[in-house]
Protein backbone atom coordinates (compact mmCIF):
# COMPACT_ATOMS: atom_id res chain seq x y z
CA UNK A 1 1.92 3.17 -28.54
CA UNK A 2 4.71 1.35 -26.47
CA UNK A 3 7.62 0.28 -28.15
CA UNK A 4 8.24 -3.51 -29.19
CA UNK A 5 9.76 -3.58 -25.66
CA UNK A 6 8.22 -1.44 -23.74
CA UNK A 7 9.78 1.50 -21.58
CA UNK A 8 9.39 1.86 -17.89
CA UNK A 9 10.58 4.37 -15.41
CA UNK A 10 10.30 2.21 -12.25
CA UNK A 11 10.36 5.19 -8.86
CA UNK A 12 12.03 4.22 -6.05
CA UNK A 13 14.52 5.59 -3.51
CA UNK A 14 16.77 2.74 -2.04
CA UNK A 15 18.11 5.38 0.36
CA UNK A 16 15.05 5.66 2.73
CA UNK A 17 15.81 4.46 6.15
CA UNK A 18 12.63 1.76 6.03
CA UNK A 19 12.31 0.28 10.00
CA UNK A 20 13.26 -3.33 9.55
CA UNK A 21 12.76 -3.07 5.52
CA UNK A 22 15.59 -3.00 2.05
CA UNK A 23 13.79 -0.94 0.01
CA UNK A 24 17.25 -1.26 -2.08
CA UNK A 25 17.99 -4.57 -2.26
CA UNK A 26 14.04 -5.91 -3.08
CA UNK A 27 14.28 -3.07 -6.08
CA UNK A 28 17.39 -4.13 -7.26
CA UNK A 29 16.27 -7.81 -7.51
CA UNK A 30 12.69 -6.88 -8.62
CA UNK A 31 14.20 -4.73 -11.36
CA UNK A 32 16.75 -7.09 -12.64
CA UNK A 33 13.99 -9.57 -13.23
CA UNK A 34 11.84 -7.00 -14.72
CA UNK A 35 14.73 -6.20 -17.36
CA UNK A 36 14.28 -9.44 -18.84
CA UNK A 37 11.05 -8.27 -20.44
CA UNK A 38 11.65 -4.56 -20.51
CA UNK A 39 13.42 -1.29 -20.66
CA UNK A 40 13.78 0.08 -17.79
CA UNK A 41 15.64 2.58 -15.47
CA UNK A 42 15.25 3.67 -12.21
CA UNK A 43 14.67 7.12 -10.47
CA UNK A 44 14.46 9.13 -7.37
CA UNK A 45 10.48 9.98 -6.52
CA UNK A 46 11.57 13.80 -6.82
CA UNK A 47 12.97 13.35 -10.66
CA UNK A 48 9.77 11.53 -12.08
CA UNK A 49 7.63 14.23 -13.17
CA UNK A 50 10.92 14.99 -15.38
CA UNK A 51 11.24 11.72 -16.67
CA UNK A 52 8.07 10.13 -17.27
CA UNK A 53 7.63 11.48 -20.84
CA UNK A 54 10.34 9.63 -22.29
CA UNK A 55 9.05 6.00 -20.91
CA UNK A 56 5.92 4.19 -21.92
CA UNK A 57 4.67 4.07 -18.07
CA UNK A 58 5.81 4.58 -14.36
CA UNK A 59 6.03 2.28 -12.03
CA UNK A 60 5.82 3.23 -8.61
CA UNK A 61 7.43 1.31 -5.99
CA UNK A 62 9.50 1.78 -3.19
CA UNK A 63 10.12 5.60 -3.18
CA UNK A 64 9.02 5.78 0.64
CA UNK A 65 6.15 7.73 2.47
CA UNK A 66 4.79 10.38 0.29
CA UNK A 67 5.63 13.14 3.36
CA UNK A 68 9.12 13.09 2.26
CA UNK A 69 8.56 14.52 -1.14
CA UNK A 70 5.40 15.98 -0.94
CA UNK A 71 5.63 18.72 -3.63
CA UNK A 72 7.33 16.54 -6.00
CA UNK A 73 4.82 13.76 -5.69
CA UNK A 74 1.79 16.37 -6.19
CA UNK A 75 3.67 17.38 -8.98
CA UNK A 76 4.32 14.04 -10.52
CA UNK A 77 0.44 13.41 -10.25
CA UNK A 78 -1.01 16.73 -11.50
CA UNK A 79 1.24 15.96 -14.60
CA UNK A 80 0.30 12.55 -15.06
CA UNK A 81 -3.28 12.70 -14.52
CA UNK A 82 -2.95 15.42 -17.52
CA UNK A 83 -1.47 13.73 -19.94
CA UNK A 84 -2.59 10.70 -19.26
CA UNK A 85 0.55 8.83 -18.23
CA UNK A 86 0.20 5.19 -17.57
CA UNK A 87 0.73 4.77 -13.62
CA UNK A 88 1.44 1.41 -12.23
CA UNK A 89 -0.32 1.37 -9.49
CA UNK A 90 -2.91 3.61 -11.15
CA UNK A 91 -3.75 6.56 -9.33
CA UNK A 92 -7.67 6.39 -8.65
CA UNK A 93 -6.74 3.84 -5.45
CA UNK A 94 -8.95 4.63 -3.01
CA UNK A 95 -6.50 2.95 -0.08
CA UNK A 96 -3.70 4.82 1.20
CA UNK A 97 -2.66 6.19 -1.93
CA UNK A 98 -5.45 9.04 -0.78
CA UNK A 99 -4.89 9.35 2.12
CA UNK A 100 -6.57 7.99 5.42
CA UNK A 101 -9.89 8.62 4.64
CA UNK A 102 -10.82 5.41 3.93
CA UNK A 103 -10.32 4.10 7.67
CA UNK A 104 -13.32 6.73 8.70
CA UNK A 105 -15.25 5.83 5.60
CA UNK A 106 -14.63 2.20 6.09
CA UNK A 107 -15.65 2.11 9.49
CA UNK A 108 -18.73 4.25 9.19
CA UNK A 109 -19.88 1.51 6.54
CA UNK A 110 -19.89 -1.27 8.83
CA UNK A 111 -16.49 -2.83 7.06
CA UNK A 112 -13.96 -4.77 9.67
CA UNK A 113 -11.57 -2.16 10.20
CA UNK A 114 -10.10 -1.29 13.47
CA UNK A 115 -12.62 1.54 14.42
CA UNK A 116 -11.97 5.03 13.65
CA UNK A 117 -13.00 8.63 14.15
CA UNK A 118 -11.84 11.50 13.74
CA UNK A 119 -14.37 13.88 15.64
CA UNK A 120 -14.58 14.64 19.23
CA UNK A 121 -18.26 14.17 18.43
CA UNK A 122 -17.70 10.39 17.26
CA UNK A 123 -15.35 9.43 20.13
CA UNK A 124 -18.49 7.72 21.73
CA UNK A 125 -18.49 5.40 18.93
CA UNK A 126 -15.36 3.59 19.39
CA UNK A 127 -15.55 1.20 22.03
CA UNK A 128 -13.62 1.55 25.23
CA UNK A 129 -10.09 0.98 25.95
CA UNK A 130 -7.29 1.50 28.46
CA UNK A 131 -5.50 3.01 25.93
CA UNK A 132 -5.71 4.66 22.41
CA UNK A 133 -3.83 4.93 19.09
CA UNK A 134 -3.83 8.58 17.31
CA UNK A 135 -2.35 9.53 14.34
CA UNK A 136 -1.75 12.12 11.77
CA UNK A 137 -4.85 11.80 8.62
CA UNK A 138 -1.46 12.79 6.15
CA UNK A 139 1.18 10.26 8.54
CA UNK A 140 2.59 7.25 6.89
CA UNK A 141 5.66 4.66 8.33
CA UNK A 142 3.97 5.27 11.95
CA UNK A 143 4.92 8.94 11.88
CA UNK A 144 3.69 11.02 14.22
CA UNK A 145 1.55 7.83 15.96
CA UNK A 146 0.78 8.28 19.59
CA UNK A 147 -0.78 6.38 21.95
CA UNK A 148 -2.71 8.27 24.67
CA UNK A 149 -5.83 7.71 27.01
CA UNK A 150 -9.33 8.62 26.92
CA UNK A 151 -8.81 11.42 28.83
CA UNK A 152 -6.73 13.31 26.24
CA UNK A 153 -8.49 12.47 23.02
CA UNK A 154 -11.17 15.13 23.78
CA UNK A 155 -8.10 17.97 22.95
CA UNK A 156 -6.62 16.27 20.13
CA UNK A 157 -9.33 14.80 18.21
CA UNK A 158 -9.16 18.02 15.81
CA UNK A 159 -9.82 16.57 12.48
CA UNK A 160 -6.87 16.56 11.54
CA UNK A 161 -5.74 12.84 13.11
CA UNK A 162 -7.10 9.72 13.21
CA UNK A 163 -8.38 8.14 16.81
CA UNK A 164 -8.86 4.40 17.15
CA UNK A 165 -9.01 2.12 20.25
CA UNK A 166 -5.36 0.35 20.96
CA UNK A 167 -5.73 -3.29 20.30
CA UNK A 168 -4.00 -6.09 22.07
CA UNK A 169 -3.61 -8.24 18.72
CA UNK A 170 -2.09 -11.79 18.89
CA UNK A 171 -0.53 -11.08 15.36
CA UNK A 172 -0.44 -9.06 12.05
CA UNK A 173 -1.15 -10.80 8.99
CA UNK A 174 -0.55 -9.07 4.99
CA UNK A 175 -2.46 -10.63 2.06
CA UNK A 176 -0.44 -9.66 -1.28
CA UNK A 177 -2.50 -9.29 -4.28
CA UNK A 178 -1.68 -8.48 -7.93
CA UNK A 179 -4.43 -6.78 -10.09
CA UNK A 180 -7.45 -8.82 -8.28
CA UNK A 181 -5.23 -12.05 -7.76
CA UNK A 182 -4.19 -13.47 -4.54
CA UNK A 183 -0.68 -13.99 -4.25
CA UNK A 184 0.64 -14.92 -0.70
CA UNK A 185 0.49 -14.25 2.84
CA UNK A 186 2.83 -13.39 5.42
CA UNK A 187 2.47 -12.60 9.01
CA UNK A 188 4.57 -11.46 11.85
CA UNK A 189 4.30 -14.13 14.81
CA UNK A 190 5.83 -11.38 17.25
CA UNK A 191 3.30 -8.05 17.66
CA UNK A 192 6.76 -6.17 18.90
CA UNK A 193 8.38 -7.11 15.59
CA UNK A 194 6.07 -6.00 12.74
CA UNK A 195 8.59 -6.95 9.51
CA UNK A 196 10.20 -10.57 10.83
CA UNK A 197 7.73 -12.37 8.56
CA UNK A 198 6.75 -16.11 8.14
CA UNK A 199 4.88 -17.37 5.26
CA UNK A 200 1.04 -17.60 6.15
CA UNK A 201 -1.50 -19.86 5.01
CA UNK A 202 -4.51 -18.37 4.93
CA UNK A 203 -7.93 -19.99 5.74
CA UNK A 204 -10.83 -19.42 3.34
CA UNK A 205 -12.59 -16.86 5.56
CA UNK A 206 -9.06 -15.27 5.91
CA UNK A 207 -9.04 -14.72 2.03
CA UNK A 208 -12.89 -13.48 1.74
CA UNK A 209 -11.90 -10.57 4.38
CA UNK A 210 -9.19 -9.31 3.09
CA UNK A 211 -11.24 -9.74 -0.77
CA UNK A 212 -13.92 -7.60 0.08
CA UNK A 213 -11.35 -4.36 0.48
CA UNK A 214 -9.57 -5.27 -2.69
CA UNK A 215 -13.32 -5.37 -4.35
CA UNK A 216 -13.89 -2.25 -2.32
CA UNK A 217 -10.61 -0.46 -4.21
CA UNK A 218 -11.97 -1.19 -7.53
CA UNK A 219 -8.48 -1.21 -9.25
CA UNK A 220 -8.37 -2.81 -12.13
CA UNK A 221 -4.61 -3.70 -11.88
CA UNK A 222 -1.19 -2.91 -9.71
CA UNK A 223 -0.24 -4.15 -5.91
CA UNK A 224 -2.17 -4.15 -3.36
CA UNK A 225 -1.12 -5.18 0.51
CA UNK A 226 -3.81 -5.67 2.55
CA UNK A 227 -2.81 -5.47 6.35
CA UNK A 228 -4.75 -7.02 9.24
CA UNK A 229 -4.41 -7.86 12.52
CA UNK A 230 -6.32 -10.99 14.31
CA UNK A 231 -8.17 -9.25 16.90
CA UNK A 232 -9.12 -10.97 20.52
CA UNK A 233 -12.09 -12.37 19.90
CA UNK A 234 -10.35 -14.03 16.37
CA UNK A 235 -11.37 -12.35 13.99
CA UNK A 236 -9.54 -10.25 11.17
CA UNK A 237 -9.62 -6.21 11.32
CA UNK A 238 -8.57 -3.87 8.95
CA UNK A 239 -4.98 -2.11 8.98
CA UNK A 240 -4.31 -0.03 6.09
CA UNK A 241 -4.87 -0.99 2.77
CA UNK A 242 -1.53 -0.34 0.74
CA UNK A 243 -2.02 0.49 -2.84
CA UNK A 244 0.58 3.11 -3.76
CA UNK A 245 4.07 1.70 -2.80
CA UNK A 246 3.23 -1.70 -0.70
CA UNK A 247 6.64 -3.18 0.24
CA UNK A 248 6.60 -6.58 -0.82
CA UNK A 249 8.79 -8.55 1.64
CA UNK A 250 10.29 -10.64 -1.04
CA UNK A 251 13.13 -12.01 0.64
CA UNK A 252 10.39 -13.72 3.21
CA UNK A 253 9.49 -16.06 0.15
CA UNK A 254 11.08 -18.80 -1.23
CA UNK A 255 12.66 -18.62 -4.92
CA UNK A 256 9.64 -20.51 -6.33
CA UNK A 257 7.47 -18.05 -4.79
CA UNK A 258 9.55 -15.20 -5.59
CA UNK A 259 9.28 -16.72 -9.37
CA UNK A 260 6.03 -17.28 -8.85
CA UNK A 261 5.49 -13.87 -8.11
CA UNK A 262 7.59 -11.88 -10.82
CA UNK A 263 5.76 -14.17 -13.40
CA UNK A 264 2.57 -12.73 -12.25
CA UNK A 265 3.51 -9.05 -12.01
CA UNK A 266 5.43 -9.25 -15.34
CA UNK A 267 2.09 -10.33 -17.01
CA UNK A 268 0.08 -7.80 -15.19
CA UNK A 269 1.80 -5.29 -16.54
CA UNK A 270 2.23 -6.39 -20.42
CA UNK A 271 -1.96 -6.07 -20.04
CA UNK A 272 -1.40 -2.75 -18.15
CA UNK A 273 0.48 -1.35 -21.18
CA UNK A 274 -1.32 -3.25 -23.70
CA UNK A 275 -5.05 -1.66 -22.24
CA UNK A 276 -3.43 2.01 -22.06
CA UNK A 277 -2.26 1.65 -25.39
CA UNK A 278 -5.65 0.67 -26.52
CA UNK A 279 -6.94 4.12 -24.70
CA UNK A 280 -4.37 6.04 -26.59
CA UNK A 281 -5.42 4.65 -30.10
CA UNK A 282 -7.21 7.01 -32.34
């Protein structure tokens, strides 16, 4: 059962050199609002497995790609899933917190997602380009991203990357949700500039895309970012959908929207912990 005020070990590592991100200084101000409603302390992604079983739940936030602590993570994971640990996010996401897998599943079930294969079979299905975008199936924080021509997918197209056409965008876009509740949107105006964000106000149609992926996840609470770009021909397609560690881009918002926010996410998780205690009762 948690305590009267409940115990959280929130991950994160304010040390990881985030491309035109503070992972620091968005956990520091996230956590000091947190504090007012629990107990909390922070930790390096590599010393949770350690630490989770004196806390009431984890909290996973900005610890950085995965890649960097690979073992540790696995670790973490194995041992939660086995004791049942309450994860914030939890960790049956289906998004990016599994991998990549979802682009090529995505895409093969007619979803608006920037196409993707994987295959030198399915190359034929994406449609043609000048150029094209391929990246590692385990990459994260554009890692190992390349962009090549047709001629050369043939030879890389292994299985082990991710091929899609390059698209000249006008913009990216993010839709933040908590548990299954739209929060805000910000986009970057500049394609060259992907994290100088502007508040967006999305239309109706904006909000049913980027719905259907959160319905799609199945989550039944934690962050999700859903990232799109607005395609040519107008429409929205597909990014990645964040649901292990989605930055937040706090400091884009204004402080009633930051309150706004915090409000939300400190609810979500009193019925977080108050649902995984109700598991845990005999």
């Amino acid at each position: 059962m948690p305590s009267a005020r409940p115990r959280i070990l929130y991950v994160t590592d304010p040390a990881y050199p985030a491309r035109g991100r503070r992972y620091g200084d968005e956990d520091i101000a996230l956590t000091a609002r947190l504090r007012e409603d629990f107990t909390l302390a922070l930790c390096h992604p590599r010393d949770a497995a350690a630490l989770m079983d004196a806390f009431d739940a984890v909290v996973v936030r900005n610890s950085g790609p995965v890649l960097a602590h690979q073992d540790a993570y696995d670790d973490f994971r194995s041992r939660a899933l086995a004791r049942s640990t309450p994860v914030y996010n939890p960790l049956d996401g289906r998004g990016d917190m599994a991998g990549k897998q979802y682009l090529l599943d995505l895409t093969a079930a007619g979803y608006p997602v920037i196409p993707t294969v994987d295959r030198p079979e399915d190359l034929h299905l994406l449609p043609g380009a000048d150029r094209y975008v391929v990246k590692p199936k385990l990459g994260a924080d554009s890692i190992g991203l390349r962009t090549v021509t047709a001629g050369e997918l043939p030879a890389l197209a292994d299985g082990t990357v991710l091929v899609q056409p390059h698209i000249a965008f006008a913009y990216e876009v993010s839709f933040y949700f908590v548990d299954h509740d739209f929060q805000y949107a910000l986009h970057a105006p500049d394609p060259e500039r992907r994290w100088l964000l502007r508040p967006y106000e999305p239309t109706c149609a904006d909000l049913e895309f980027a719905r259907r992926f959160i319905d799609w996840n199945g989550l039944d609470h934690g962050i999700q970012r859903v990232d799109a770009c607005r395609a040519p021909d107008g429409g929205l397609l597909l990014v990645e959908l964040e649901d292990l560690n989605p930055y937040l881009s706090l400091d884009a918002l204004d402080d009633a929207g930051r309150d706004a926010f915090v409000a939300t996410l400190k609810a979500s998780l009193h019925r977080f912990l108050a649902a995984a205690a109700q598991r845990s009762a005999p």
